[in-house]
C-alpha atoms as a PDB file:
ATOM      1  CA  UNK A   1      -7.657  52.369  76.220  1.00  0.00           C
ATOM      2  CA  UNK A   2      -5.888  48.715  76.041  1.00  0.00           C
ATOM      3  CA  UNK A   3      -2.381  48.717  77.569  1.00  0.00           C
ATOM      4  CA  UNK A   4       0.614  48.335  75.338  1.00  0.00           C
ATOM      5  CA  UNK A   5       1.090  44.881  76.760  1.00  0.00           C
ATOM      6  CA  UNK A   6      -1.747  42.364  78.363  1.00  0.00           C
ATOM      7  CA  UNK A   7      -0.956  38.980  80.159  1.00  0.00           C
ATOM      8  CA  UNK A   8      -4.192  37.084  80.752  1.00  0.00           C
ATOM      9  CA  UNK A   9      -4.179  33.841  82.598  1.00  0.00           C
ATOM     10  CA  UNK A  10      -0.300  32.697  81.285  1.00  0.00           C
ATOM     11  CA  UNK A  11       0.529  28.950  81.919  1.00  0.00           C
ATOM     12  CA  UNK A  12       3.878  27.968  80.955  1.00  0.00           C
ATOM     13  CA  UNK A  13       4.200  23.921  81.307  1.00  0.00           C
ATOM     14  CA  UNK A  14       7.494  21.825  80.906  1.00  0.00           C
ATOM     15  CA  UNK A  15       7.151  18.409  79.599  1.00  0.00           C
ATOM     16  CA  UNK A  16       8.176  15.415  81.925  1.00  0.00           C
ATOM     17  CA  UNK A  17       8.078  11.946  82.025  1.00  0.00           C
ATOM     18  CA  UNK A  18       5.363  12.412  84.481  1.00  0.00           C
ATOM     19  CA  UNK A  19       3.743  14.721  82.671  1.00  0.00           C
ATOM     20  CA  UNK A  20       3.621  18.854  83.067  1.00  0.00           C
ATOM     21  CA  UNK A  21       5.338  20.882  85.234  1.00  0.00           C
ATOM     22  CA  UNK A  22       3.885  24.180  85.319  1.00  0.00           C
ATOM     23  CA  UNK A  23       6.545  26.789  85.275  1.00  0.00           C
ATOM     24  CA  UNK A  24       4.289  29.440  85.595  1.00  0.00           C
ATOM     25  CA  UNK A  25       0.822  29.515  86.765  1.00  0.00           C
ATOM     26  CA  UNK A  26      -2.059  31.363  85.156  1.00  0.00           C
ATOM     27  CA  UNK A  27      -0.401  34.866  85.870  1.00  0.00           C
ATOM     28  CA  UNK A  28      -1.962  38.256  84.937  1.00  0.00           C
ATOM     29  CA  UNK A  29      -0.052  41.875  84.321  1.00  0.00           C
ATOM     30  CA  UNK A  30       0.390  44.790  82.030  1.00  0.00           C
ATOM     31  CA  UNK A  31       2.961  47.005  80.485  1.00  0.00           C
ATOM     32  CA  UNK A  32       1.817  50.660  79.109  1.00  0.00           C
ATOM     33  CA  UNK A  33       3.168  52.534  76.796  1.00  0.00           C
ATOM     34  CA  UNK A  34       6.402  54.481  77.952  1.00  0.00           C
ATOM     35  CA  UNK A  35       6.455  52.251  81.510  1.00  0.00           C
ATOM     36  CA  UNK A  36       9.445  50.277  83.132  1.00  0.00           C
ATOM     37  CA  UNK A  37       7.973  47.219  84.920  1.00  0.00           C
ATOM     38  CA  UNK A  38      10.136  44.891  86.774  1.00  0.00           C
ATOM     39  CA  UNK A  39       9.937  41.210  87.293  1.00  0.00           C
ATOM     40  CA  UNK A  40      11.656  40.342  90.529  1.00  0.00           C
ATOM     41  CA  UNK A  41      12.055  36.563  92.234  1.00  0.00           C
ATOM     42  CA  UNK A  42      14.867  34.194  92.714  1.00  0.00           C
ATOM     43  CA  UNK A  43      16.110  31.516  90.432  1.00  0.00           C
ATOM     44  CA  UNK A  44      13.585  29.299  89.109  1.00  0.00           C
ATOM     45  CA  UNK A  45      10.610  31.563  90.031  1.00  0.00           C
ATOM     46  CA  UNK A  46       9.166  31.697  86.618  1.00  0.00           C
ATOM     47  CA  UNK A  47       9.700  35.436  85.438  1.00  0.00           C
ATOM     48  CA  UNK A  48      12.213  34.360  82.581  1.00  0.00           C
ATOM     49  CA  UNK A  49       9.513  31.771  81.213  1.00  0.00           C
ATOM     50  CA  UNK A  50       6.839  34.850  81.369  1.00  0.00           C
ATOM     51  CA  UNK A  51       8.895  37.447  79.177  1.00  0.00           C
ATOM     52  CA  UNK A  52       9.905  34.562  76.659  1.00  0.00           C
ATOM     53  CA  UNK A  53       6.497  33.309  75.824  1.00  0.00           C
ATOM     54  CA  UNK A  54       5.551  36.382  74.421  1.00  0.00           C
ATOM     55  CA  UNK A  55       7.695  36.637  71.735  1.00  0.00           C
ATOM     56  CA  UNK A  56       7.533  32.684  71.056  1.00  0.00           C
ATOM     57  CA  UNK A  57      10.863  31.945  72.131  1.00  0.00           C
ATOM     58  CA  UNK A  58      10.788  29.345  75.029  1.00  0.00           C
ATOM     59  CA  UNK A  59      13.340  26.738  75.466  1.00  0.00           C
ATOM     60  CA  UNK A  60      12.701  23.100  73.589  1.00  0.00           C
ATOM     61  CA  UNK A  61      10.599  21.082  76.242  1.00  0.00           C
ATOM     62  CA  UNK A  62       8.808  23.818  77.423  1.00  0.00           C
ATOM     63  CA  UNK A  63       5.180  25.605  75.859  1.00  0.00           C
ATOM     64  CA  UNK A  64       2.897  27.521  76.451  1.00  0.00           C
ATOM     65  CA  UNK A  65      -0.166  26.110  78.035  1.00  0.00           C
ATOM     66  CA  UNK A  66      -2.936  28.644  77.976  1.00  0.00           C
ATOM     67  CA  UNK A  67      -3.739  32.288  78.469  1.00  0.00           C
ATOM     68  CA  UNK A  68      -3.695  34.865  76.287  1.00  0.00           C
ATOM     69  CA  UNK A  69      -1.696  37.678  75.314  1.00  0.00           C
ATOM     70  CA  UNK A  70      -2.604  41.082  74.090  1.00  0.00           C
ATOM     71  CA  UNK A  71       0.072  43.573  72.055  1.00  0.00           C
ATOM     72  CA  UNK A  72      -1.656  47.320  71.562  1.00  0.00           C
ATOM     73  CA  UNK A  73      -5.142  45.574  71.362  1.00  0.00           C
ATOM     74  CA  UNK A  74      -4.477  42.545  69.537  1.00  0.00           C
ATOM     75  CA  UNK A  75      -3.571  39.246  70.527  1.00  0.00           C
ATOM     76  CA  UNK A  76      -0.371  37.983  69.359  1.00  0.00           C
ATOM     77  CA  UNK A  77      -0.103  34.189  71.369  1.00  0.00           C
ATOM     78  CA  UNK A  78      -1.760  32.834  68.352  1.00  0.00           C
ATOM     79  CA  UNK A  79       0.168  34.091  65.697  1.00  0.00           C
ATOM     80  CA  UNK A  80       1.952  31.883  62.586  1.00  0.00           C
ATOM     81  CA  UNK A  81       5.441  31.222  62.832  1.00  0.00           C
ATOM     82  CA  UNK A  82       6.074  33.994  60.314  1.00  0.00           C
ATOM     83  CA  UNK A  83       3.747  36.537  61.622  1.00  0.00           C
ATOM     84  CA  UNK A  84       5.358  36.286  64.780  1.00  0.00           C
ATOM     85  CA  UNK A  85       9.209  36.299  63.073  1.00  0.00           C
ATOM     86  CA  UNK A  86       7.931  40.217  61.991  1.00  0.00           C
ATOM     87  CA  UNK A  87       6.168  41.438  64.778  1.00  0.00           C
ATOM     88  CA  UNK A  88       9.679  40.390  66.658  1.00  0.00           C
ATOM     89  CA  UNK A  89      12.321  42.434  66.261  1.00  0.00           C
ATOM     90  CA  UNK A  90      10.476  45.345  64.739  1.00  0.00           C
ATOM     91  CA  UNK A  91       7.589  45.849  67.623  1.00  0.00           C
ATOM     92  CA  UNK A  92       8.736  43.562  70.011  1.00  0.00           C
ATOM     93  CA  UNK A  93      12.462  43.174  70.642  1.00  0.00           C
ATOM     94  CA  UNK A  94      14.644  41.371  73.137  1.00  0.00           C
ATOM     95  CA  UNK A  95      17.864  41.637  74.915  1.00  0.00           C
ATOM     96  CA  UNK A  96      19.553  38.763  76.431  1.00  0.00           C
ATOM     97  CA  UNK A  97      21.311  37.886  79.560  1.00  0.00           C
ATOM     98  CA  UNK A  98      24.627  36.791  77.446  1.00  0.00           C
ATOM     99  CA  UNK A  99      25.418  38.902  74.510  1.00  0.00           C
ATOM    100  CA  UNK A 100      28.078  36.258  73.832  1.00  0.00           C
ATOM    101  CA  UNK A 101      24.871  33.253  73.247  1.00  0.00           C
ATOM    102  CA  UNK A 102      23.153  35.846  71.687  1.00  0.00           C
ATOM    103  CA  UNK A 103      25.544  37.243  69.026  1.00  0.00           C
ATOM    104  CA  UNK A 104      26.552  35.187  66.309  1.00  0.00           C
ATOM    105  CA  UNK A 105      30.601  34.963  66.704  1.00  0.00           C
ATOM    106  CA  UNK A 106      31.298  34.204  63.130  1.00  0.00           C
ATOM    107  CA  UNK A 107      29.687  37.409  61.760  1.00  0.00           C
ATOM    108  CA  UNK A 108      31.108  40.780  62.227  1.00  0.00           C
ATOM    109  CA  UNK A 109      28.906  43.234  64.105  1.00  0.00           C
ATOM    110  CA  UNK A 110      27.477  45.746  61.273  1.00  0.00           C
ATOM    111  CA  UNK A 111      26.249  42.510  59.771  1.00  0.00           C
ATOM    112  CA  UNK A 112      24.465  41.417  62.729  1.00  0.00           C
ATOM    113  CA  UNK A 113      23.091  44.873  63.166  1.00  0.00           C
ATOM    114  CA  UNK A 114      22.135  45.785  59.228  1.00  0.00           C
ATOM    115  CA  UNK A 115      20.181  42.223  58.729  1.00  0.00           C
ATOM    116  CA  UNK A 116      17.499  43.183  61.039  1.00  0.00           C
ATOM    117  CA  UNK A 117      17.101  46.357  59.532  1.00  0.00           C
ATOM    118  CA  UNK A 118      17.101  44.786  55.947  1.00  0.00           C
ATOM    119  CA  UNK A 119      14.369  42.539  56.955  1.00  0.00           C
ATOM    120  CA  UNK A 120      12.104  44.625  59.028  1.00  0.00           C
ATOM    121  CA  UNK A 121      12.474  48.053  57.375  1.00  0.00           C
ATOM    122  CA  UNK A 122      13.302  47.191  53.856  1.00  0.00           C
ATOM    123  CA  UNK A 123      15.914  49.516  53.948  1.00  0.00           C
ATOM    124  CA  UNK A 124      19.112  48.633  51.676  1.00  0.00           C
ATOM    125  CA  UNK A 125      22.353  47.379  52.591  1.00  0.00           C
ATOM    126  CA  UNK A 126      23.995  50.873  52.625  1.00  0.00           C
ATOM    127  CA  UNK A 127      20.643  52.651  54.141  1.00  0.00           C
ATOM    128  CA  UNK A 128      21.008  49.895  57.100  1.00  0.00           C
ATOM    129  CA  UNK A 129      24.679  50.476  57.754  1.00  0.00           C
ATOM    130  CA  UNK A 130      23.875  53.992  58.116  1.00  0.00           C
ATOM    131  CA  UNK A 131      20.982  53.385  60.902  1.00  0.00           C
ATOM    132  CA  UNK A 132      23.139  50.562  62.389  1.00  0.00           C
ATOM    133  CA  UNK A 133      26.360  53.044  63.015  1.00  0.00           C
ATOM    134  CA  UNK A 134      23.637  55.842  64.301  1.00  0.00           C
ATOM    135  CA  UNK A 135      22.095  53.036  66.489  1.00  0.00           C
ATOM    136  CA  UNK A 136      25.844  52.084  67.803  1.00  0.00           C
ATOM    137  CA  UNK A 137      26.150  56.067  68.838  1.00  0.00           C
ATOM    138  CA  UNK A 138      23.131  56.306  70.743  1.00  0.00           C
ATOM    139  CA  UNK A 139      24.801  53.380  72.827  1.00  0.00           C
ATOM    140  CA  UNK A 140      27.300  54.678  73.761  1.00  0.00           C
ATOM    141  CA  UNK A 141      30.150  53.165  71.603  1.00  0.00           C
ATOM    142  CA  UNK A 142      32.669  54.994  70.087  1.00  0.00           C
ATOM    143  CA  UNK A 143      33.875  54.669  66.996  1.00  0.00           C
ATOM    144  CA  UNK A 144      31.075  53.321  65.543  1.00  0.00           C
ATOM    145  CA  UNK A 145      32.083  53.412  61.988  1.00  0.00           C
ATOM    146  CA  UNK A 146      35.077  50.906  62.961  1.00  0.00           C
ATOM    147  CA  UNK A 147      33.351  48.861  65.457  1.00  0.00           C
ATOM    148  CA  UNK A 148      31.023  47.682  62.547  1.00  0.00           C
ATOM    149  CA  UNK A 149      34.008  45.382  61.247  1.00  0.00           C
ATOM    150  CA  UNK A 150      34.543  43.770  64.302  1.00  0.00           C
ATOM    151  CA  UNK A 151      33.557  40.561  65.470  1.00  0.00           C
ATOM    152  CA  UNK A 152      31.966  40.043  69.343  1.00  0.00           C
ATOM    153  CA  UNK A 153      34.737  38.642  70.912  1.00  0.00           C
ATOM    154  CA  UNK A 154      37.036  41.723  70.298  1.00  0.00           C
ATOM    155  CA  UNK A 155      34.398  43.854  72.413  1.00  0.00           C
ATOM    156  CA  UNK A 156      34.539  43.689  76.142  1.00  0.00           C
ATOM    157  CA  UNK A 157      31.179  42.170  78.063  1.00  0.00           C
ATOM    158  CA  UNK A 158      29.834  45.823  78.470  1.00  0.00           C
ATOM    159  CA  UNK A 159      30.596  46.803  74.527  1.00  0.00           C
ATOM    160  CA  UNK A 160      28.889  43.667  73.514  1.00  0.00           C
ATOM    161  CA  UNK A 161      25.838  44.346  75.703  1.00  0.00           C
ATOM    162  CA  UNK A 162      25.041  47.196  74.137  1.00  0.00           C
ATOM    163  CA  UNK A 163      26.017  45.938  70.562  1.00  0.00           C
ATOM    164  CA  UNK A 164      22.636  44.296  71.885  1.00  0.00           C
ATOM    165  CA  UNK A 165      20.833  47.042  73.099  1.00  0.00           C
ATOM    166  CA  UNK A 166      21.828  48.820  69.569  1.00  0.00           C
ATOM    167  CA  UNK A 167      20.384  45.935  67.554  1.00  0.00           C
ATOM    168  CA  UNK A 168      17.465  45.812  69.829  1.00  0.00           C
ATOM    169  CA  UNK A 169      16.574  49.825  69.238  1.00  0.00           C
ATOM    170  CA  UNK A 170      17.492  50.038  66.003  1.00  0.00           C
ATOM    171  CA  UNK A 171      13.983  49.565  64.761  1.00  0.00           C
ATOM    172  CA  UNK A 172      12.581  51.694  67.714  1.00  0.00           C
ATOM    173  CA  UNK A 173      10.342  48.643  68.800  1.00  0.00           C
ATOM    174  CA  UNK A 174       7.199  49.564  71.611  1.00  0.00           C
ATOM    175  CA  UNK A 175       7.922  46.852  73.912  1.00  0.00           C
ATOM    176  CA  UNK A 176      11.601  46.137  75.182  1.00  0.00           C
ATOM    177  CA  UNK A 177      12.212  42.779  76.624  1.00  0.00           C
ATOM    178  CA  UNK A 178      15.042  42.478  79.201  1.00  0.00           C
ATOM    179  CA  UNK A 179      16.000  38.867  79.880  1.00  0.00           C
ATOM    180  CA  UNK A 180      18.774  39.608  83.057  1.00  0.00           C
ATOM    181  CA  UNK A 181      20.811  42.140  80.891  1.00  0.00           C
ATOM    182  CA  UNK A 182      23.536  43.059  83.816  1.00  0.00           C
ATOM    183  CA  UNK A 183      23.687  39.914  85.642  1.00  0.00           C
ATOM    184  CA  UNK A 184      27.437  39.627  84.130  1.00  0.00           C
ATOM    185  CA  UNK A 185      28.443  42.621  84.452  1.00  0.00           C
ATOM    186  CA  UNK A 186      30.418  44.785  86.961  1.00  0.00           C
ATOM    187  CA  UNK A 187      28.727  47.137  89.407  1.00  0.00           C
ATOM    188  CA  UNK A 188      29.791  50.173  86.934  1.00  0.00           C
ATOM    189  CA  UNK A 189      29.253  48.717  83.492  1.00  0.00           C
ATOM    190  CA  UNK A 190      25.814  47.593  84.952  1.00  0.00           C
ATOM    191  CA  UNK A 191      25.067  51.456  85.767  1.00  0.00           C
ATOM    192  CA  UNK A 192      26.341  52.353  82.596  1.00  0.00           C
ATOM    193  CA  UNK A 193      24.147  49.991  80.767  1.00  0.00           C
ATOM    194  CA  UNK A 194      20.938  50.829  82.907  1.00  0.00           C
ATOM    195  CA  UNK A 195      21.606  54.407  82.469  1.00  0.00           C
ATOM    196  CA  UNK A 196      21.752  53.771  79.186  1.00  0.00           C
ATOM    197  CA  UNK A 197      17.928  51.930  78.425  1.00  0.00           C
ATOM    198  CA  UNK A 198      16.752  54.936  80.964  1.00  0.00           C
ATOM    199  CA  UNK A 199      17.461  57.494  78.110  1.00  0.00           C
ATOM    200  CA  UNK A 200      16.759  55.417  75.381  1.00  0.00           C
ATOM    201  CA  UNK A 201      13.305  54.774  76.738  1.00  0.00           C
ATOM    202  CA  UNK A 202      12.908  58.236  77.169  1.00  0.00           C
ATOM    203  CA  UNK A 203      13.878  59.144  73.797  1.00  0.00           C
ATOM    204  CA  UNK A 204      11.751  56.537  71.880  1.00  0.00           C
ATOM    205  CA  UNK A 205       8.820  56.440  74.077  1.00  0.00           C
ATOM    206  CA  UNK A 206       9.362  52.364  74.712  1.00  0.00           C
ATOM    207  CA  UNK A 207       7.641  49.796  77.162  1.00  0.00           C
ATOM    208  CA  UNK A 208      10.377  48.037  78.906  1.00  0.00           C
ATOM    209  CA  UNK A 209       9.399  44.487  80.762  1.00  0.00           C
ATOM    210  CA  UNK A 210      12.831  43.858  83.030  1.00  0.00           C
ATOM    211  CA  UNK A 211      13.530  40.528  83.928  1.00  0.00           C
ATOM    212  CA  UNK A 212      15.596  40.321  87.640  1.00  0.00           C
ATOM    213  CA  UNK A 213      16.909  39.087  90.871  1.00  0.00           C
ATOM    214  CA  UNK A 214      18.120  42.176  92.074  1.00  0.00           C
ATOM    215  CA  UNK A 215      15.996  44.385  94.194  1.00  0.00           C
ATOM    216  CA  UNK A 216      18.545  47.469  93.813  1.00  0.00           C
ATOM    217  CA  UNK A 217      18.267  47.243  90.216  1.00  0.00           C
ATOM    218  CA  UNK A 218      14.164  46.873  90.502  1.00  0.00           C
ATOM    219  CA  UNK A 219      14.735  50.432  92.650  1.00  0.00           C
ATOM    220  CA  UNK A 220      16.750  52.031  90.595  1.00  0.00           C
ATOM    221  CA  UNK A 221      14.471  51.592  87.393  1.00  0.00           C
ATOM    222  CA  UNK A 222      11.306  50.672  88.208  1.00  0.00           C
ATOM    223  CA  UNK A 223       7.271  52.221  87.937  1.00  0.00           C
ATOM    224  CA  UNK A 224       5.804  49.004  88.784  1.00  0.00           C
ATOM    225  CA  UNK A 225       6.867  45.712  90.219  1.00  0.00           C
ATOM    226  CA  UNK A 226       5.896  42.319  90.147  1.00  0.00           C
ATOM    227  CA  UNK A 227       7.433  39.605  92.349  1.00  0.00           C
ATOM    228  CA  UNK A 228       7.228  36.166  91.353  1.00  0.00           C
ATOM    229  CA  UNK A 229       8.133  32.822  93.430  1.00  0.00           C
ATOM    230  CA  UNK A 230       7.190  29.202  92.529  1.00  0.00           C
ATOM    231  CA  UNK A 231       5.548  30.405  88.972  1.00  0.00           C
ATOM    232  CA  UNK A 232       2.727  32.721  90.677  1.00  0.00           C
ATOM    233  CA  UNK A 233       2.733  36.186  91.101  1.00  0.00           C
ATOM    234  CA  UNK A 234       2.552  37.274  95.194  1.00  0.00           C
ATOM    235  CA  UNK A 235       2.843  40.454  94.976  1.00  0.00           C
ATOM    236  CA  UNK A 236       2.912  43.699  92.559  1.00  0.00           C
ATOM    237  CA  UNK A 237       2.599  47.157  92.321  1.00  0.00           C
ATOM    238  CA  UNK A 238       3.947  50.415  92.235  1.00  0.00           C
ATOM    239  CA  UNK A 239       7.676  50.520  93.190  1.00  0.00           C
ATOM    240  CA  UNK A 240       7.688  53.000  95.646  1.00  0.00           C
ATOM    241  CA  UNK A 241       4.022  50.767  97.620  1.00  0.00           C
ATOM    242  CA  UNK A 242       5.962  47.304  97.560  1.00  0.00           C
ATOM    243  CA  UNK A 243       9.204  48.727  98.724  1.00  0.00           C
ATOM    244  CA  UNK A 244       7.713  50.642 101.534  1.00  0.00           C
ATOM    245  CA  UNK A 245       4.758  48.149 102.423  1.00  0.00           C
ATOM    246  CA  UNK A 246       5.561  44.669 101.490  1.00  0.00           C
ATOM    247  CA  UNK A 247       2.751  42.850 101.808  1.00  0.00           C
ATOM    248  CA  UNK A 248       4.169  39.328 101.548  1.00  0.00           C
ATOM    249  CA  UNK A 249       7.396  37.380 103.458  1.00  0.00           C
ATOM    250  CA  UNK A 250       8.776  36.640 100.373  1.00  0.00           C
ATOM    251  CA  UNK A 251       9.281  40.252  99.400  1.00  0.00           C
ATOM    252  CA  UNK A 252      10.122  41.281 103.021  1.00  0.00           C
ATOM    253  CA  UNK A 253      13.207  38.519 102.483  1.00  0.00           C
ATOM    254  CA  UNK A 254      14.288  39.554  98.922  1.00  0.00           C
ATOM    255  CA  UNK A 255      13.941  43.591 100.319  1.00  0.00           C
ATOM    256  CA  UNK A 256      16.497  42.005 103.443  1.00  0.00           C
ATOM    257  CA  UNK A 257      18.652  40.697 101.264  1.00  0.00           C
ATOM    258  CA  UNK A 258      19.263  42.985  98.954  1.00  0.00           C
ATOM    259  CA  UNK A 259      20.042  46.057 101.861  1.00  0.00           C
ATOM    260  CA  UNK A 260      22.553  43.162 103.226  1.00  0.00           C
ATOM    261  CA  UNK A 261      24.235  43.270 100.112  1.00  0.00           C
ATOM    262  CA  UNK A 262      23.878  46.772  99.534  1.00  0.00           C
ATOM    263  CA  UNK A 263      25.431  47.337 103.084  1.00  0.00           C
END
């Protein structure tokens, strides 16, 4: 049976006057159905640049040099600009690290929320606003019926993150991606909001592919891990192996670092 999510072979190159820069190098994993896997390394490892080329989002300068990748049995890397636009969003959706980049500040949030829905689910304007204020509710926010009228800069960091989460779910997509999603939050909200994509997983059945630098969060969340440094993948595996048996330096040092912090 072909896993929810297949990397095979992923180069991502940036373009330089001296030509490419591979930002990550021919790199191979999996996400199944209903699993949390983890990609760990420091800044500028390359696990970003992994979770955004499936989905056809990378940053201007930067593409997608070869490999091929593999959505419930059929590849998606190839797909037209408008296949890709509907396959993201309803299947495949995406939280970011900054809600605040992410959300547009000059629309209030039910609109931001119902468009989706319109789009994807050909639902109409009043159907969406219904499954928008249900999708607020399941994150946690209250009031839902009001918070639809506001705007993202009246909602505090954690509201706005899962304003994000809530537009991510609402179409109860198979594969979550999560870009860094409590990096700017505080230790609580971050609990909160990891808490929070723990039950929703559960509830919907959802893949989630977890972009970090944090080795608590990894342990906290995690079924399997991957650890990335210099665009290659050094190590992966179940959480509970790597944590215990580290087979590399590199993830002996992140595991030390992260117990400093902790302690």
């Amino acid at each position: 049976m072909a896993s929810l999510l297949e990397v095979r072979g992923l180069t991502v190159s940036a373009e330089t006057r001296s030509g490419h820069r591979d930002l990550v190098k021919g790199i191979d994993f999996t996400v199944e159905e209903g699993e949390v896997v983890c990609i760990v390394g420091e800044s500028g490892s390359g696990k970003s640049m992994s979770s955004l080329s499936i989905i056809d989002l990378l940053p201007a300068g930067v593409m997608r040099r070869s490999g091929e990748i593999m959505f419930d049995g059929r590849r998606i890397d190839s797909l037209s600009r408008r296949d890709m636009s509907r396959l993201r969003g309803s299947e495949i959706s995406m939280i970011f690290q900054e809600p605040m980049t992410a959300l547009n500040p000059v629309f209030e949030i039910g609109f931001q929320l119902v468009e989706p829905l319109m789009y994807h689910q050909g639902l109409s304007r009043a159907e969406a606003l219904k499954v928008a204020i249900e999708s607020l509710r399941l994150c946690g926010i209250p009031n839902p019926d009001q918070r639809v009228k506001q705007y993202p800069h009246q909602l505090s960091g954690g509201m706005r993150q899962r304003v994000m989460i809530a537009m991510a779910m609402s179409c109860q997509p198979r594969l979550l991606l999560a870009d860094e999603p409590t990096t700017a939050l505080d230790v609580t909200v971050q609990s909160q909001i990891l808490h929070l994509l723990m039950d929703l997983r559960r509830r919907f059945g959802t893949g989630l592919l977890f972009v970090t630098h944090d080795m608590g969060v990894v342990a906290e969340i995690a079924d399997r891990v991957i650890v990335m440094k210099a665009g290659s993948i050094v190590e992966s595996g179940p959480v509970v192996t790597v944590f215990e048996n580290p087979a590399t330096e590199y993830t002996r040092n992140l595991l030390a670092a992260a117990r400093a912090v902790a302690s």
